[in-house]
N, C-alpha and C. Protein backbone atom coordinates (compact mmCIF):
# COMPACT_ATOMS: atom_id res chain seq x y z
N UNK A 1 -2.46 43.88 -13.87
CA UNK A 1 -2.85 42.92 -14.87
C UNK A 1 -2.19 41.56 -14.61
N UNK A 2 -0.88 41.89 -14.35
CA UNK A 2 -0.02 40.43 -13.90
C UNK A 2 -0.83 39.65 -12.94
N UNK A 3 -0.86 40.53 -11.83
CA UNK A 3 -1.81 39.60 -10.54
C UNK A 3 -2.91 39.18 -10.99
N UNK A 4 -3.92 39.69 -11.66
CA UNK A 4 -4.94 39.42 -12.06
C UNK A 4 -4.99 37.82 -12.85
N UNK A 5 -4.23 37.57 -13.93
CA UNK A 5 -3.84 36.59 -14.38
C UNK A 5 -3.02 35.18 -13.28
N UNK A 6 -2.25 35.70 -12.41
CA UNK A 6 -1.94 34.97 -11.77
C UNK A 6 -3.24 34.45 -10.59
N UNK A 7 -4.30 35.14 -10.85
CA UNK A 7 -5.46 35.25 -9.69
C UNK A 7 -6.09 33.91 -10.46
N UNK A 8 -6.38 34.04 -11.99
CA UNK A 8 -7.24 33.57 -13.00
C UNK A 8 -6.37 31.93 -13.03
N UNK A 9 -4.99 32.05 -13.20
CA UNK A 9 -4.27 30.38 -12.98
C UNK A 9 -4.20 29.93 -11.82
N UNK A 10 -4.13 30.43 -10.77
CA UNK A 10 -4.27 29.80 -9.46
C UNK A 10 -5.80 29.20 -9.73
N UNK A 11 -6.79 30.01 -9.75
CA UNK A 11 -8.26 29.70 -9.85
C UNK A 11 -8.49 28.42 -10.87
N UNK A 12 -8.24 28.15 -11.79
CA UNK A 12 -8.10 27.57 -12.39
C UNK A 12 -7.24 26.02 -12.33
N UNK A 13 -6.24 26.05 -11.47
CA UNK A 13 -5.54 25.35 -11.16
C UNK A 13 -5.94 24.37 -9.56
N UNK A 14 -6.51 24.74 -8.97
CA UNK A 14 -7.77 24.39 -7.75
C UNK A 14 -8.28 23.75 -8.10
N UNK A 15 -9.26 23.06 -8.88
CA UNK A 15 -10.10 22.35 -9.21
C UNK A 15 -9.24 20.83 -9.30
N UNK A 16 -8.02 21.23 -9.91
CA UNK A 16 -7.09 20.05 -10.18
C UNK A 16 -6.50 19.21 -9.09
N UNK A 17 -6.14 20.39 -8.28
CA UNK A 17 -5.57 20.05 -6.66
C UNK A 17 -6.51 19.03 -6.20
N UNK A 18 -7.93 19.53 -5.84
CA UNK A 18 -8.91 19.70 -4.89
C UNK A 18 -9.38 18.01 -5.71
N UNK A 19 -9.22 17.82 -6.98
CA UNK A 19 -9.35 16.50 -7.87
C UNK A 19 -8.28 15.20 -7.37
N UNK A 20 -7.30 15.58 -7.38
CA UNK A 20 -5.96 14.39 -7.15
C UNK A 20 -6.51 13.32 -6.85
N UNK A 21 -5.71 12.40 -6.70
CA UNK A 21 -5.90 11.18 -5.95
C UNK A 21 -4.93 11.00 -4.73
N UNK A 22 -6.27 10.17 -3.85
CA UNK A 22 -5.39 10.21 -2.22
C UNK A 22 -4.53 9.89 -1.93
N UNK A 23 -3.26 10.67 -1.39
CA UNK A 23 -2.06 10.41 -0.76
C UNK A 23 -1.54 8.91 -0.26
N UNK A 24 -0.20 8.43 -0.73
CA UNK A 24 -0.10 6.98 -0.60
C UNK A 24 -0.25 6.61 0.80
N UNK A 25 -0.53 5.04 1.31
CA UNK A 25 -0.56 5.02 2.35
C UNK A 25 0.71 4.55 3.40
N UNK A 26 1.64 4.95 2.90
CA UNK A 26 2.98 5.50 3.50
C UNK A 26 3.63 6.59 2.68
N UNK A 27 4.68 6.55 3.68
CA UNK A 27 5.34 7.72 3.50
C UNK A 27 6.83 7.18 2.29
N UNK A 28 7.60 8.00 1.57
CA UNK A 28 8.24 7.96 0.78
C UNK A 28 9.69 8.76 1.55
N UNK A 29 10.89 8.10 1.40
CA UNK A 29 12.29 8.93 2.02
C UNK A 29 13.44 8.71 0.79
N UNK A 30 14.10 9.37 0.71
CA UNK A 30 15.01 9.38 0.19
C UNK A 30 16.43 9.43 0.79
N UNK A 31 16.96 8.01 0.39
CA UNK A 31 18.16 8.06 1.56
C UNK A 31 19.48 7.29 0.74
N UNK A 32 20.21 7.94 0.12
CA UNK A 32 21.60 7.39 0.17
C UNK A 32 21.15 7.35 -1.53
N UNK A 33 20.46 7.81 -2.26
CA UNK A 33 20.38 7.93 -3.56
C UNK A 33 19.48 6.43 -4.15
N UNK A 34 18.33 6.36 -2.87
CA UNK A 34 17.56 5.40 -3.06
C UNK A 34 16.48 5.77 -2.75
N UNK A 35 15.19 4.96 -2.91
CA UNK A 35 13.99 5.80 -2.09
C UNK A 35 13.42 4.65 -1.20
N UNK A 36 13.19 4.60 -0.07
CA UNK A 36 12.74 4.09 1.16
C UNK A 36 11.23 4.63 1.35
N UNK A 37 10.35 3.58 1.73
CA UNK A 37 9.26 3.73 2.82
C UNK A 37 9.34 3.79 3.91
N UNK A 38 8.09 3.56 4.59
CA UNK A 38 8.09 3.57 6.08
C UNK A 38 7.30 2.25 6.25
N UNK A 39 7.07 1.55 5.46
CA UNK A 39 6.96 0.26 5.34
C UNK A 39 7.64 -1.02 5.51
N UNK A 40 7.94 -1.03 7.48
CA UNK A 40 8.78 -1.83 7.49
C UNK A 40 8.94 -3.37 7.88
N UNK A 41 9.69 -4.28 6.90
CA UNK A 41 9.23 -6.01 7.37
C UNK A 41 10.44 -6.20 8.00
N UNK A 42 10.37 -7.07 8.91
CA UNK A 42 11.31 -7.72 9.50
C UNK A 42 12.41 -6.97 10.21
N UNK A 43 12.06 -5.49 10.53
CA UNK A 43 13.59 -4.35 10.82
C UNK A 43 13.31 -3.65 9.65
N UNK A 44 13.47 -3.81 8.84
CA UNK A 44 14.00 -3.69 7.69
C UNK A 44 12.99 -2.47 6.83
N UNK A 45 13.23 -1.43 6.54
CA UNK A 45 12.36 -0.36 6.01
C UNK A 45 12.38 -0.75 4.10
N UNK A 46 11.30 -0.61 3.48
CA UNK A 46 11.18 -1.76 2.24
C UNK A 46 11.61 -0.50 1.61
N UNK A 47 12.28 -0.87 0.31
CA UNK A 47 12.03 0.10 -0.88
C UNK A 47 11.15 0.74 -1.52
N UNK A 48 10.98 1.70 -2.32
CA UNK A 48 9.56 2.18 -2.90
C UNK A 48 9.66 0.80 -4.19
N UNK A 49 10.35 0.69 -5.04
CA UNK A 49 10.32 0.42 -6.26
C UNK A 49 9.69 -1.51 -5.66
N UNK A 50 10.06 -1.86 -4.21
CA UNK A 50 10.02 -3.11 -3.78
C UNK A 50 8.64 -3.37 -3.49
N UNK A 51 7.98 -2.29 -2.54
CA UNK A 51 6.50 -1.75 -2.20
C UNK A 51 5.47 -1.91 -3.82
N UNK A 52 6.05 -1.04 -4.21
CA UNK A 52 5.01 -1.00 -5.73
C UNK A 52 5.17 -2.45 -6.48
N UNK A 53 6.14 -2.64 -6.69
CA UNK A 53 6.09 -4.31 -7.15
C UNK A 53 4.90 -5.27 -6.47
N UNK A 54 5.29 -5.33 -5.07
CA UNK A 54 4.14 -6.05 -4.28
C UNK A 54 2.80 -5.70 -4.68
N UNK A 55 2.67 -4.09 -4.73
CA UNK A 55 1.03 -3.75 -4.95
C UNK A 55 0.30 -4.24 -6.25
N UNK A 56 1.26 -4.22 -7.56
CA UNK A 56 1.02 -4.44 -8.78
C UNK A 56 0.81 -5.69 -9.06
N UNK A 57 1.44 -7.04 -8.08
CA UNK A 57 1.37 -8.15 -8.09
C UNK A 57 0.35 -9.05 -7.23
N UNK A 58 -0.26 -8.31 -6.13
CA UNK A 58 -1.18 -8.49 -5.19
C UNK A 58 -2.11 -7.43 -5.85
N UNK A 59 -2.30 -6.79 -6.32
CA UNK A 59 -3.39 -5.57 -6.66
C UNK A 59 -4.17 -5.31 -5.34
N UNK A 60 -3.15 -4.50 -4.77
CA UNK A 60 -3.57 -4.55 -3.24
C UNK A 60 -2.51 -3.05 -2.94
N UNK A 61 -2.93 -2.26 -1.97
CA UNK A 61 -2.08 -1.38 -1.32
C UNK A 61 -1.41 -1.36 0.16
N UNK A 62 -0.42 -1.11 0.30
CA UNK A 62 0.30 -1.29 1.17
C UNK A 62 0.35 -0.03 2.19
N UNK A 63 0.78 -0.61 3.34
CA UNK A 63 0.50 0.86 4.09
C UNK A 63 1.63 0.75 5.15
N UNK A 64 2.08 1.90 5.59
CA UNK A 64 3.32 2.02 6.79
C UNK A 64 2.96 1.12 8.16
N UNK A 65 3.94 1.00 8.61
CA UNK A 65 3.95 0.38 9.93
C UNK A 65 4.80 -0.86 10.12
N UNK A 66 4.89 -1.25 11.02
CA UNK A 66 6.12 -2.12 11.28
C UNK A 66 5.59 -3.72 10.84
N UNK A 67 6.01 -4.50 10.26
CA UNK A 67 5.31 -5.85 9.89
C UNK A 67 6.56 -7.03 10.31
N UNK A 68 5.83 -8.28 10.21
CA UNK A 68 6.49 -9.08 10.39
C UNK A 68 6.50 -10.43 8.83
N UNK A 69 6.92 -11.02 8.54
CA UNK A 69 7.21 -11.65 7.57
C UNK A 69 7.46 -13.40 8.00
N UNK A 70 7.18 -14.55 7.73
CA UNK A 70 7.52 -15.91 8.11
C UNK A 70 8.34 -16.30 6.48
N UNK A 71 9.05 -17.30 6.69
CA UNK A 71 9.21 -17.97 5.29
C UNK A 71 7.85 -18.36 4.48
N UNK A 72 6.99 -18.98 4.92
CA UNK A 72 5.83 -19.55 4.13
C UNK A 72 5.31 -17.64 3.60
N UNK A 73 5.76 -16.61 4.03
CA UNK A 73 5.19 -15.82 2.76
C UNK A 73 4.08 -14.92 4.01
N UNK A 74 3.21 -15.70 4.98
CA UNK A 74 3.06 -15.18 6.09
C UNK A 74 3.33 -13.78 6.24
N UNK A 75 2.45 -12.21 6.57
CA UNK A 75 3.02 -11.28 6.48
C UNK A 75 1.62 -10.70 7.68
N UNK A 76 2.06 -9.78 8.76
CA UNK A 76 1.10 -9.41 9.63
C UNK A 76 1.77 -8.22 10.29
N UNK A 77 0.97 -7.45 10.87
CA UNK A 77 1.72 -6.33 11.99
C UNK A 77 2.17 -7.18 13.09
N UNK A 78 3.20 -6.43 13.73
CA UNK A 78 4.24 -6.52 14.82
C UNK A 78 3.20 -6.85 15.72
N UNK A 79 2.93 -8.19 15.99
CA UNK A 79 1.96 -8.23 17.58
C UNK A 79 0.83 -8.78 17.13
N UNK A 80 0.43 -9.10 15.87
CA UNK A 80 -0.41 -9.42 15.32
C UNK A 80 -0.67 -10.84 14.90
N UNK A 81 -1.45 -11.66 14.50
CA UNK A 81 -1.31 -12.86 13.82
C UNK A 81 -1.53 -12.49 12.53
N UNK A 82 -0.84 -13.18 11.06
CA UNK A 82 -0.79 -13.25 9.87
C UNK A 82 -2.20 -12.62 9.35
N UNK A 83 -2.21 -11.26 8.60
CA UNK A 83 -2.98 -10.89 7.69
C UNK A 83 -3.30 -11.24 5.84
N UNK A 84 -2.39 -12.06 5.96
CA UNK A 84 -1.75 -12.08 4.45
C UNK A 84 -0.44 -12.60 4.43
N UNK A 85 -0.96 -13.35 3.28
CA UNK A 85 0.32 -14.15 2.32
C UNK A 85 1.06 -13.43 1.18
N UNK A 86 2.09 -13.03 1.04
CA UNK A 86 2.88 -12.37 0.34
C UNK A 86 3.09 -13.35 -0.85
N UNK A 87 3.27 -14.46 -0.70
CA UNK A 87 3.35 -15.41 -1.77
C UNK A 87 2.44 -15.40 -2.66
N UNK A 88 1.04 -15.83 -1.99
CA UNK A 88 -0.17 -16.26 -2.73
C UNK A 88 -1.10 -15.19 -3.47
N UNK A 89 -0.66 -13.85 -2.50
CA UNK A 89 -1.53 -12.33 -2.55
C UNK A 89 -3.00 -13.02 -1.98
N UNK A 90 -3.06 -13.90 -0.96
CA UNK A 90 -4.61 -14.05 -0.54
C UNK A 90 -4.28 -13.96 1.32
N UNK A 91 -5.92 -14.13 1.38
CA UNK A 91 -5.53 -13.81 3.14
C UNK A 91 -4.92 -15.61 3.59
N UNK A 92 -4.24 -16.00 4.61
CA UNK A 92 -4.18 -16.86 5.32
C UNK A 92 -5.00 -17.95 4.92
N UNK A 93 -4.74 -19.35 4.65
CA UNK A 93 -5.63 -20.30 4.44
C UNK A 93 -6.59 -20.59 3.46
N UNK A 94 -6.24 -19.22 2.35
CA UNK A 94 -7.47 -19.44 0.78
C UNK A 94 -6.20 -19.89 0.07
N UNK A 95 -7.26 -21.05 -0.91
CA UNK A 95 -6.35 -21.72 -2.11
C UNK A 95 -6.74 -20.51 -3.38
N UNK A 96 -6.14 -20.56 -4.29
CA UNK A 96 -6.38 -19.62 -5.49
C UNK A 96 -7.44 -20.01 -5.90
N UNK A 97 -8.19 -21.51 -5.94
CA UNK A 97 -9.40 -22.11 -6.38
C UNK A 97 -10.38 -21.63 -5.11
N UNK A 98 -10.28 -21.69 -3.97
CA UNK A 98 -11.60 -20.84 -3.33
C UNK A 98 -11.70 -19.45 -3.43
N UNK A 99 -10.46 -18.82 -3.69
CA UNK A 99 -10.60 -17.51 -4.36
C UNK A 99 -11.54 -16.72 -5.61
N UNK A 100 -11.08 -18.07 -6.31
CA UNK A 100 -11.66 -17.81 -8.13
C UNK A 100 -13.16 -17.71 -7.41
N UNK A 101 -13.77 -18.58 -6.88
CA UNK A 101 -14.34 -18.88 -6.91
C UNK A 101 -15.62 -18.22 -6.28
N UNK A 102 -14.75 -17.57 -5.29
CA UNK A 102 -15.63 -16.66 -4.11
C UNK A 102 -15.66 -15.09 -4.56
N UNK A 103 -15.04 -14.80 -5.86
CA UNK A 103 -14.99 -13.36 -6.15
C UNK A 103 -14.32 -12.74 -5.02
N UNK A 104 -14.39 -11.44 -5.18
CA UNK A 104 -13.92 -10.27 -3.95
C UNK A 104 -12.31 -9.54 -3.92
N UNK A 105 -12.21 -8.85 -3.18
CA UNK A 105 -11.44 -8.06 -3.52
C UNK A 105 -10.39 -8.07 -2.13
N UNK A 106 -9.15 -7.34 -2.40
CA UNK A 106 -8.50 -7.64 -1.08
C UNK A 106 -7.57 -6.15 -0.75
N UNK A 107 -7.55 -5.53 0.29
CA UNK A 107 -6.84 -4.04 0.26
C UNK A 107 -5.92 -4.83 2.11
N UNK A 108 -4.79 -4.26 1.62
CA UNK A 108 -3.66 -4.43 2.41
C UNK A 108 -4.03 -2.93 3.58
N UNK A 109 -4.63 -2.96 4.30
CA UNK A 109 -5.01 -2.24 5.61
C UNK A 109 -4.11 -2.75 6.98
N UNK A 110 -3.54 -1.28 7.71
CA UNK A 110 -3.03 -2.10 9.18
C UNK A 110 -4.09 -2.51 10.42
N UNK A 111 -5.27 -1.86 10.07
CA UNK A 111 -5.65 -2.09 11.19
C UNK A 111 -6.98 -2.81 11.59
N UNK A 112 -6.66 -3.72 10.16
CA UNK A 112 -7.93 -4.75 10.39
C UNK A 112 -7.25 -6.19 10.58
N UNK A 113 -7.91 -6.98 10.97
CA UNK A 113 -7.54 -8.17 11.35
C UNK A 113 -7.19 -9.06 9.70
N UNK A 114 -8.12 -8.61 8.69
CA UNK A 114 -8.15 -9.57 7.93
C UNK A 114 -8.41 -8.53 6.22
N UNK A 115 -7.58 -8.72 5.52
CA UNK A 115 -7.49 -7.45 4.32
C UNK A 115 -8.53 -7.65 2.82
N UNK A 116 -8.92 -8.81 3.23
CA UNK A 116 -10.33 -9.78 1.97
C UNK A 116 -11.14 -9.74 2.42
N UNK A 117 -12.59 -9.01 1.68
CA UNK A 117 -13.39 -9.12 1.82
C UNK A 117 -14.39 -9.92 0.68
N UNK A 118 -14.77 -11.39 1.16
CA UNK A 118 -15.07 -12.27 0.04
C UNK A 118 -16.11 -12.40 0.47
């Protein structure tokens, strides 16, 4: 009877799994009573709580891999030219007024050249 029931909550509990939402697009560490990505700028491996800030403020997702960072805010993969402005949350060279203006949406991807599609 026990198994049986445990047959009936597993079964039951599947649908939920098989529902989730997709796995972040880095990885999460825990190191020294902090939590770390694999999201790294400049050397430097970012925080989770630092990562989610960015996403919530760019409404944009972030993803692992090694990046590079300029002062002007400038942010691109290692080898790459600038995908994005960390400052502005727009790609390279949009004012917030050609933004408004052009609609569209913007997802922080490594392996496209350019993360707005306007």
């Amino acid at each position: 009877m026990l198994s049986r029931l445990r047959a009936i909550g597993l079964a039951a509990l599947l649908p939920c799994l098989a529902a989730s939402p997709a796995a972040a697009q880095y990885r999460v560490f825990d190191y020294n009573g902090a939590q770390y990505t694999d999201v790294v700028v400049n050397h430097v491996p970012q925080r989770l709580a630092d990562v989610r800030a960015f996403e919530y403020r760019c409404r944009t997702r972030a993803v692992s891999g090694n990046w590079w960072r300029d002062g002007s805010g400038n942010i691109g993969l290692v080898g790459n030219p600038a995908s994005f402005n960390a400052r502005t949350c727009l790609a390279p060279g949009r004012s917030v007024a050609t933004s408004r203006r052009g609609g569209g949406s913007c997802h922080f991807f490594g392996t496209s050249g350019s993360i707005c599609s306007w």
